[in-house]
PDB file of N, CA and C in Angstrom:
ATOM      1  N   UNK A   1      73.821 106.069 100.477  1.00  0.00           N
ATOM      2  CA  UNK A   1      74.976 106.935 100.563  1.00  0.00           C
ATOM      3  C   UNK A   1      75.952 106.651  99.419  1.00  0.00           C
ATOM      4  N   UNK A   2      75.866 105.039  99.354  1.00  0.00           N
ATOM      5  CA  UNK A   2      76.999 105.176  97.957  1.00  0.00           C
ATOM      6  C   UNK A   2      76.403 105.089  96.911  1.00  0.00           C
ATOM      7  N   UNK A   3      75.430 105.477  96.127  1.00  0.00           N
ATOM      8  CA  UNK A   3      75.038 106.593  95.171  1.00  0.00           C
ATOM      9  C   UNK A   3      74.847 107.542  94.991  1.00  0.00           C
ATOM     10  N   UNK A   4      74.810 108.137  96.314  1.00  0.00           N
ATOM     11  CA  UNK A   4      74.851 109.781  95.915  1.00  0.00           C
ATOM     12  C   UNK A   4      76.331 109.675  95.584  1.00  0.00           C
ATOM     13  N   UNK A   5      76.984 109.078  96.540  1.00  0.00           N
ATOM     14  CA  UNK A   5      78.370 109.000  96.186  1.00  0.00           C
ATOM     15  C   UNK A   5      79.193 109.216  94.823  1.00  0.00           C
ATOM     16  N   UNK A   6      78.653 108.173  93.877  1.00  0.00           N
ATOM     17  CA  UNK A   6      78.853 107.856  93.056  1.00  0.00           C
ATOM     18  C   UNK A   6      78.008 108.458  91.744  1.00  0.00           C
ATOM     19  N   UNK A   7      76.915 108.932  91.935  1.00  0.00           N
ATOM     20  CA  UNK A   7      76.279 109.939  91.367  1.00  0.00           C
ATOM     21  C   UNK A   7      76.924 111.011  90.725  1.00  0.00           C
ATOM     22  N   UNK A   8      77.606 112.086  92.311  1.00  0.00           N
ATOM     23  CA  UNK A   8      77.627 113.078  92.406  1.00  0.00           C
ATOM     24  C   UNK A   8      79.294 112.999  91.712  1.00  0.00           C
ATOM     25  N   UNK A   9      80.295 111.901  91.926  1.00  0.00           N
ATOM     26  CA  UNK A   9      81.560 111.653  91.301  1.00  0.00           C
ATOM     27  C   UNK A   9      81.469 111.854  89.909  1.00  0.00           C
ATOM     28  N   UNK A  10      80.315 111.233  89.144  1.00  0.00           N
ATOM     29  CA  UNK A  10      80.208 111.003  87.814  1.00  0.00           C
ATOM     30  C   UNK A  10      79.676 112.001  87.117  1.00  0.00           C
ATOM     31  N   UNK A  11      78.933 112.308  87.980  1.00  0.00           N
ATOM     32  CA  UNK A  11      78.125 113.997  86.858  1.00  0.00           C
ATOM     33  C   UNK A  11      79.089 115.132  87.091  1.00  0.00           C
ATOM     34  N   UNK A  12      80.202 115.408  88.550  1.00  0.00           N
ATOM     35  CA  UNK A  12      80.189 116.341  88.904  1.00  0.00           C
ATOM     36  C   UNK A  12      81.684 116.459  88.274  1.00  0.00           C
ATOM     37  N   UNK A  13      82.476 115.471  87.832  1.00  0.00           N
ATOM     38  CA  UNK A  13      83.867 115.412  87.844  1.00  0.00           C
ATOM     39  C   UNK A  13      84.154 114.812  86.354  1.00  0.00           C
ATOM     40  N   UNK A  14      85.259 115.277  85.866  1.00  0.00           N
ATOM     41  CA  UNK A  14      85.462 114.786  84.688  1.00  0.00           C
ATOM     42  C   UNK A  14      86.113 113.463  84.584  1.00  0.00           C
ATOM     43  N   UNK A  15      87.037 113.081  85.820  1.00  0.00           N
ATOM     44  CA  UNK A  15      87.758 112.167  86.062  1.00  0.00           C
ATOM     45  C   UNK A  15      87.833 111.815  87.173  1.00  0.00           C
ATOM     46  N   UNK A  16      86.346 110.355  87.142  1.00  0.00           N
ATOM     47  CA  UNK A  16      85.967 109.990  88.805  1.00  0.00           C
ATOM     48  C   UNK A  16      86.774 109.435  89.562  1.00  0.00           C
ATOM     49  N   UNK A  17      87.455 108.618  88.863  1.00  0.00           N
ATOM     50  CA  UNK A  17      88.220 107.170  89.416  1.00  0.00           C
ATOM     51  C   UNK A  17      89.499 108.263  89.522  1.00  0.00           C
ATOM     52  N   UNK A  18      90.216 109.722  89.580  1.00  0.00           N
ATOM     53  CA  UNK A  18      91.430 110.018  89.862  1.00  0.00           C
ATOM     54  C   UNK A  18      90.961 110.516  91.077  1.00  0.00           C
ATOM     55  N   UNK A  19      89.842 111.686  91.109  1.00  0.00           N
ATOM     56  CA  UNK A  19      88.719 112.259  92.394  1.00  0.00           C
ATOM     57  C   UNK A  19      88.974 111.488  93.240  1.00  0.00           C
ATOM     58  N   UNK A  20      88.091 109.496  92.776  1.00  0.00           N
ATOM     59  CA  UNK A  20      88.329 108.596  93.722  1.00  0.00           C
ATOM     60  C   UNK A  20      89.710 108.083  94.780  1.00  0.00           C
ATOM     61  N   UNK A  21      90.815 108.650  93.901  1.00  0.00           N
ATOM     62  CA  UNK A  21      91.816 107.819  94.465  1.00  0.00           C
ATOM     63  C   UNK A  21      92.625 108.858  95.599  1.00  0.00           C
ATOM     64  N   UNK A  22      91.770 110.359  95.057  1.00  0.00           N
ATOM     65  CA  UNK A  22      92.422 111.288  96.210  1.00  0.00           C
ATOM     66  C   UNK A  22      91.593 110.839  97.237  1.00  0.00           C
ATOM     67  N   UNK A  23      90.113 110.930  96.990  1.00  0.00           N
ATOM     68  CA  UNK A  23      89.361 111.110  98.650  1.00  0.00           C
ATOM     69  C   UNK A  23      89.703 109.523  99.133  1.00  0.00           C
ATOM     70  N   UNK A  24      90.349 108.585  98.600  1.00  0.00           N
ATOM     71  CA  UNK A  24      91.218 107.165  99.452  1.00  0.00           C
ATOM     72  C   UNK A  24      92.248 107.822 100.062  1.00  0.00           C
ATOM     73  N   UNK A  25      92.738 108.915  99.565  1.00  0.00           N
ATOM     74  CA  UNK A  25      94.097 109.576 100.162  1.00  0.00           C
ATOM     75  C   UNK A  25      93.722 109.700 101.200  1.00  0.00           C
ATOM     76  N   UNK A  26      92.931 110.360 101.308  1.00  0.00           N
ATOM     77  CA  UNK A  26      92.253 111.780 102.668  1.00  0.00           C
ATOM     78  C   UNK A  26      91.786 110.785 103.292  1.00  0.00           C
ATOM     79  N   UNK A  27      91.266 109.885 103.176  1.00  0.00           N
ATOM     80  CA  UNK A  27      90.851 108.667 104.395  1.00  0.00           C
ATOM     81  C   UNK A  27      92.293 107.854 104.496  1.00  0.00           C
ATOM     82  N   UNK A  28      93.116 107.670 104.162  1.00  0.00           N
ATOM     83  CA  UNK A  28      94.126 106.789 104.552  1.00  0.00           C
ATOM     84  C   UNK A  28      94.908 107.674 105.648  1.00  0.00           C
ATOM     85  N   UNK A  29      94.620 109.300 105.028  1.00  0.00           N
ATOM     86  CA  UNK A  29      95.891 110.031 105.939  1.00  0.00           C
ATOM     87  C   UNK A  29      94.981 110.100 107.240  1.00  0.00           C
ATOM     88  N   UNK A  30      93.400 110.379 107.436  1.00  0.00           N
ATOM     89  CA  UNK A  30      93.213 110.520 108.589  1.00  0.00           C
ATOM     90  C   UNK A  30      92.927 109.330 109.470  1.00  0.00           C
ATOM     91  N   UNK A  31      92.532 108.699 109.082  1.00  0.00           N
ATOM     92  CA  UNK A  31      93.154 107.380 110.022  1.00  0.00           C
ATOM     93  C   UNK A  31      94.095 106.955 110.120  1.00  0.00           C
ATOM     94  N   UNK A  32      95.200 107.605 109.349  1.00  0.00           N
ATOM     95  CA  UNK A  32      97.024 107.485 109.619  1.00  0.00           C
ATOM     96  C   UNK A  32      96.767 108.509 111.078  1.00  0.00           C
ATOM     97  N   UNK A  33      96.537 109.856 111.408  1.00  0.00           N
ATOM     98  CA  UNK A  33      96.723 110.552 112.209  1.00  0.00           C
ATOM     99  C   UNK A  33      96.155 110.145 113.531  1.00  0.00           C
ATOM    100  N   UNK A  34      94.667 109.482 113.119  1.00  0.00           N
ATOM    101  CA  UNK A  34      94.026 108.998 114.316  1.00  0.00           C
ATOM    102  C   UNK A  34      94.255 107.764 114.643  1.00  0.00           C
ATOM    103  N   UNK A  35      95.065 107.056 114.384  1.00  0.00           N
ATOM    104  CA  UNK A  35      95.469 105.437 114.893  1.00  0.00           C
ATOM    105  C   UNK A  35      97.046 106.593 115.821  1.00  0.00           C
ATOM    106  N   UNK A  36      97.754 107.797 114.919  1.00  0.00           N
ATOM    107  CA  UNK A  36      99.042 108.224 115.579  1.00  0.00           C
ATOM    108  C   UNK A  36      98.417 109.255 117.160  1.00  0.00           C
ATOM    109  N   UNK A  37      97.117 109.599 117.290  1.00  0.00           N
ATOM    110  CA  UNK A  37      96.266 110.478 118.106  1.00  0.00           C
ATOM    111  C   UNK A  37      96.103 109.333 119.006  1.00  0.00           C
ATOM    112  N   UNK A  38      95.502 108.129 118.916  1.00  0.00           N
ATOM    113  CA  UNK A  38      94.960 107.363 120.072  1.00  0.00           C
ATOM    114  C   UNK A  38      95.791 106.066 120.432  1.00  0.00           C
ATOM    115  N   UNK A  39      96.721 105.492 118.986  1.00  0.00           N
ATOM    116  CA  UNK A  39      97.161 104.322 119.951  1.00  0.00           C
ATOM    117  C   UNK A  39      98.746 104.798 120.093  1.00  0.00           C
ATOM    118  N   UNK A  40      99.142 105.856 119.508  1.00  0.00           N
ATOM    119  CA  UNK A  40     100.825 106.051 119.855  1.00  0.00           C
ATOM    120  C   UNK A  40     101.775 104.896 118.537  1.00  0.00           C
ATOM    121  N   UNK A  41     100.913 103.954 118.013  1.00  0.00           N
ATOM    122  CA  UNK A  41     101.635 103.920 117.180  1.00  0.00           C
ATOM    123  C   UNK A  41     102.297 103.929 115.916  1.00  0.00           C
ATOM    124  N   UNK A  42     103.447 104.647 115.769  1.00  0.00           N
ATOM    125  CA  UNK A  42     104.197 105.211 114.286  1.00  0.00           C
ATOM    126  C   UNK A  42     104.093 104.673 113.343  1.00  0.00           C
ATOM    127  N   UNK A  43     104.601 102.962 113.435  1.00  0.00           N
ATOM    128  CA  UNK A  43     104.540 101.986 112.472  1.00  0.00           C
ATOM    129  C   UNK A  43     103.434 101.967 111.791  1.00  0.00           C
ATOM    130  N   UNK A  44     102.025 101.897 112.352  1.00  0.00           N
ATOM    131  CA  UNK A  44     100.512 101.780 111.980  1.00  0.00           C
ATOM    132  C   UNK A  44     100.603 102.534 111.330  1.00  0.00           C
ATOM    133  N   UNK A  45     100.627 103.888 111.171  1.00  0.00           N
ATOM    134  CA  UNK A  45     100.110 105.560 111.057  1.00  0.00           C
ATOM    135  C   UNK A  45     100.857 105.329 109.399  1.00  0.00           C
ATOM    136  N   UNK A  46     102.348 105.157 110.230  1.00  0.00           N
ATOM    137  CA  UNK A  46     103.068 105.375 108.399  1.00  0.00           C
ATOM    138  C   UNK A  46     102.918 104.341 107.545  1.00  0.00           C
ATOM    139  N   UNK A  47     102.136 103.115 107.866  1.00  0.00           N
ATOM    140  CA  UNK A  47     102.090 102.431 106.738  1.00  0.00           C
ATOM    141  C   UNK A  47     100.316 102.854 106.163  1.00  0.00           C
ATOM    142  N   UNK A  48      99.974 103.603 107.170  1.00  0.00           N
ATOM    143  CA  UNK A  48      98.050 104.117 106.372  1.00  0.00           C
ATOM    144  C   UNK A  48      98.876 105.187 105.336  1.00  0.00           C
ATOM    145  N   UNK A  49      99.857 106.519 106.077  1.00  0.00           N
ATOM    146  CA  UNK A  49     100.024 107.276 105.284  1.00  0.00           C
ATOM    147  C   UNK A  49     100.991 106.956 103.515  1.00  0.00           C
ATOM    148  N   UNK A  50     102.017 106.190 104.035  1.00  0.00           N
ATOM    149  CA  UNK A  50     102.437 105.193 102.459  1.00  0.00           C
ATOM    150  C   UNK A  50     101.736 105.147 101.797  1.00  0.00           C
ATOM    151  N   UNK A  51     100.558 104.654 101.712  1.00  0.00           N
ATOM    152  CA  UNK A  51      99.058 104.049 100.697  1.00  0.00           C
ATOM    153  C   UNK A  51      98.344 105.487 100.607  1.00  0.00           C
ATOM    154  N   UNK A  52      98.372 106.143 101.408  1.00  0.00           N
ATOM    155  CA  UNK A  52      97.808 108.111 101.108  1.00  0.00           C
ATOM    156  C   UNK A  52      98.507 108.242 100.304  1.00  0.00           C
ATOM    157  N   UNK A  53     100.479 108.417 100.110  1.00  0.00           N
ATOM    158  CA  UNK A  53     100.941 108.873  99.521  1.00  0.00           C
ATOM    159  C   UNK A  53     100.951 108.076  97.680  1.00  0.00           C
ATOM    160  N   UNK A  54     100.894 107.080  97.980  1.00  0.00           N
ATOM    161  CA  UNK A  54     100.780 106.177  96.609  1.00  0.00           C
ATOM    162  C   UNK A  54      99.657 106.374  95.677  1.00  0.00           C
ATOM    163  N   UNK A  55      98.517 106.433  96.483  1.00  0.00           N
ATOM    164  CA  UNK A  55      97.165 107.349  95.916  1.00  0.00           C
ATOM    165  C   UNK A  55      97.126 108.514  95.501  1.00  0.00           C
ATOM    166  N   UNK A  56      97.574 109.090  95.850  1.00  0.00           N
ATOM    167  CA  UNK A  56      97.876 110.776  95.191  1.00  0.00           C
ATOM    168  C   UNK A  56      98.927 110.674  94.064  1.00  0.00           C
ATOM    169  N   UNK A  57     100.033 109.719  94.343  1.00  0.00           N
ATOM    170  CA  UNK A  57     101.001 109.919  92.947  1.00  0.00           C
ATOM    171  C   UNK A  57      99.902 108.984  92.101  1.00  0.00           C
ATOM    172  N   UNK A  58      99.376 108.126  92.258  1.00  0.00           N
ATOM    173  CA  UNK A  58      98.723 107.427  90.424  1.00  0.00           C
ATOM    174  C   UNK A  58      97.868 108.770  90.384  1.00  0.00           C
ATOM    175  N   UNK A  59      97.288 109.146  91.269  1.00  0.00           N
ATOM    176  CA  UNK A  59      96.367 110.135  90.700  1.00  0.00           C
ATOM    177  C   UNK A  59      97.187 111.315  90.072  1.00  0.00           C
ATOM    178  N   UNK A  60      98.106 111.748  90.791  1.00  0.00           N
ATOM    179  CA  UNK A  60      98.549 113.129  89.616  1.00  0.00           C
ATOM    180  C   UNK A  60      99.465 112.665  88.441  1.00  0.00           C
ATOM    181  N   UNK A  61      99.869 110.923  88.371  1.00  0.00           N
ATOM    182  CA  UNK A  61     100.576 110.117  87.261  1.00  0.00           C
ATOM    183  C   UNK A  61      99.218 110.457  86.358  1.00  0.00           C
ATOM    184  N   UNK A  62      98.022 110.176  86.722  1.00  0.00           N
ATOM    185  CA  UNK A  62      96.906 110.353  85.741  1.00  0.00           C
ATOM    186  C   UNK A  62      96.748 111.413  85.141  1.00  0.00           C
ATOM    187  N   UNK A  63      96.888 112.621  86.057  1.00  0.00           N
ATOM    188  CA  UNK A  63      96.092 114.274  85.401  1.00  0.00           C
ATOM    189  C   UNK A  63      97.140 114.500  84.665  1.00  0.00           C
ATOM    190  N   UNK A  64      98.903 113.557  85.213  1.00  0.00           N
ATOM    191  CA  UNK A  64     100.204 114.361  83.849  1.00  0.00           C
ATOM    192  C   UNK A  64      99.407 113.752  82.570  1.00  0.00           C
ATOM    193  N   UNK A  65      99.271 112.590  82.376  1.00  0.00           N
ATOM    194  CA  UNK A  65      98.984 112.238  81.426  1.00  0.00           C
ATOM    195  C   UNK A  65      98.172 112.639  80.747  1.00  0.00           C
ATOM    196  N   UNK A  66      97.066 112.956  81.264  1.00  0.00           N
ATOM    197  CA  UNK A  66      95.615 113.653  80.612  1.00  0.00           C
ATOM    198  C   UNK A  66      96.187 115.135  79.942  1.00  0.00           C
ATOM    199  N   UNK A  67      97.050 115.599  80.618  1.00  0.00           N
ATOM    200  CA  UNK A  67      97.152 116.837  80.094  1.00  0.00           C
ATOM    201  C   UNK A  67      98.466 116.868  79.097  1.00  0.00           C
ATOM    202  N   UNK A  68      99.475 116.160  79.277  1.00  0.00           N
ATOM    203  CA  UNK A  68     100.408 115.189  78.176  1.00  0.00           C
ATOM    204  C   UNK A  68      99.405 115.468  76.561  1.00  0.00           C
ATOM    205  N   UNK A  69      98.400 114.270  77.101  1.00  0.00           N
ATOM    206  CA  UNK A  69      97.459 114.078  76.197  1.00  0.00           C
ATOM    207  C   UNK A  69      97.213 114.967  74.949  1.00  0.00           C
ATOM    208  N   UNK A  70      96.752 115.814  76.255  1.00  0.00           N
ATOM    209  CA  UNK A  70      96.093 117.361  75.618  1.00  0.00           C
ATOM    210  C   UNK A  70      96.529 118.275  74.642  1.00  0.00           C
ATOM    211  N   UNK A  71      98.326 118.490  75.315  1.00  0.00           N
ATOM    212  CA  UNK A  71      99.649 118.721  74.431  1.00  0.00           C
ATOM    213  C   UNK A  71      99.317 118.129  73.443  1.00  0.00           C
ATOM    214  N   UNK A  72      99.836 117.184  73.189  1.00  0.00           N
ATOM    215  CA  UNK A  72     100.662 116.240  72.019  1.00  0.00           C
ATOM    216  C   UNK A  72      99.000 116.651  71.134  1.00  0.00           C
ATOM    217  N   UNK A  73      97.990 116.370  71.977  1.00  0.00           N
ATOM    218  CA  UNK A  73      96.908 116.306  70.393  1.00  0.00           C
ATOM    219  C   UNK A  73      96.883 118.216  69.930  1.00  0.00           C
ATOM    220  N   UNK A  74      96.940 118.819  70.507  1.00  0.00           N
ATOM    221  CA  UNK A  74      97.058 120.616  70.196  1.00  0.00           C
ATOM    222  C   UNK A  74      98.347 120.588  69.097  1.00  0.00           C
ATOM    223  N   UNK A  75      99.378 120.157  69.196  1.00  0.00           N
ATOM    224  CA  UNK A  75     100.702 120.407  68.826  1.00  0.00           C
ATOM    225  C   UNK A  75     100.083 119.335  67.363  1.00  0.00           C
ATOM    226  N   UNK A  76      99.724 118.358  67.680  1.00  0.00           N
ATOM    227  CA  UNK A  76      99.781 117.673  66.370  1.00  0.00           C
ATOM    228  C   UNK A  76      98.729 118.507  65.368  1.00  0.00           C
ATOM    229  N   UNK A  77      97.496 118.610  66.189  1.00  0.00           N
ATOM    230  CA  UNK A  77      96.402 119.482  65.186  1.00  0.00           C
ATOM    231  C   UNK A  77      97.481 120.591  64.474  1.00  0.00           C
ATOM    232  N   UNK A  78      98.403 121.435  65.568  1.00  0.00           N
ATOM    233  CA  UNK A  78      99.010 122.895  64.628  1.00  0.00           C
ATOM    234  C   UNK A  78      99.835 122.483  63.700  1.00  0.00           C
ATOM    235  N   UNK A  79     100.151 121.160  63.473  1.00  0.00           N
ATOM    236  CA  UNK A  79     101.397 120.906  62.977  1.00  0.00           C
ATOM    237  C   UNK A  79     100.934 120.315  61.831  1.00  0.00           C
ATOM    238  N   UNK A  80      99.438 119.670  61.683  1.00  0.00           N
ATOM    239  CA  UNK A  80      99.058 119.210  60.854  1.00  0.00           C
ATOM    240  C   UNK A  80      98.966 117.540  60.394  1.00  0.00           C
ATOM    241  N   UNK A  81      99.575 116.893  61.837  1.00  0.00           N
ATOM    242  CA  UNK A  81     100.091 115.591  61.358  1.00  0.00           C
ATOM    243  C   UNK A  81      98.530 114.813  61.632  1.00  0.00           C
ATOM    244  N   UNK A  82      98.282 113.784  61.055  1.00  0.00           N
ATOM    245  CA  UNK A  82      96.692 112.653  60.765  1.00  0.00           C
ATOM    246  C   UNK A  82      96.716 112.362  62.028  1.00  0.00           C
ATOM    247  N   UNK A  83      95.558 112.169  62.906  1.00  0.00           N
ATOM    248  CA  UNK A  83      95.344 111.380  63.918  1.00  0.00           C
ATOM    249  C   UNK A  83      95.861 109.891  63.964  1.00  0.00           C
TER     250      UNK A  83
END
């Protein structure tokens, strides 16, 4: 299972390890909901969902950057300045 896993991350995605850090999201939030579904408690739930939410900001801290990136090298090519 964790090579298809990891397979299917690497061929299928341009950027595995950001992919990776959402689907940690999506498992942190639903076992945030299902610890808040079966044991009642808040404290548990919001410290799974904290670590959901921290995972999603490096990950979209990553895609600003990538696309930052993207800018600055377009703008420099039109502008003419040396790599």
């Amino acid at each position: 299972m964790f090579k298809f896993t990891k397979s299917f991350l690497v061929e299928r995605t341009s950027h595995p390890i950001l992919v990776s850090l959402f689907l940690i999201a999506a498992v942190f939030t639903a076992a945030g909901f299902a610890v808040e579904e079966t044991v009642g408690n808040g404290g548990a739930s919001a410290f799974l969902v904290v670590y959901a939410i921290m995972a999603v900001f490096l990950s979209l801290t990553g895609y600003v950057m990538i696309a930052l990136g993207k800018v600055v090298t377009r703008f420099r090519r039109q502008v003419g300045l040396p790599f």
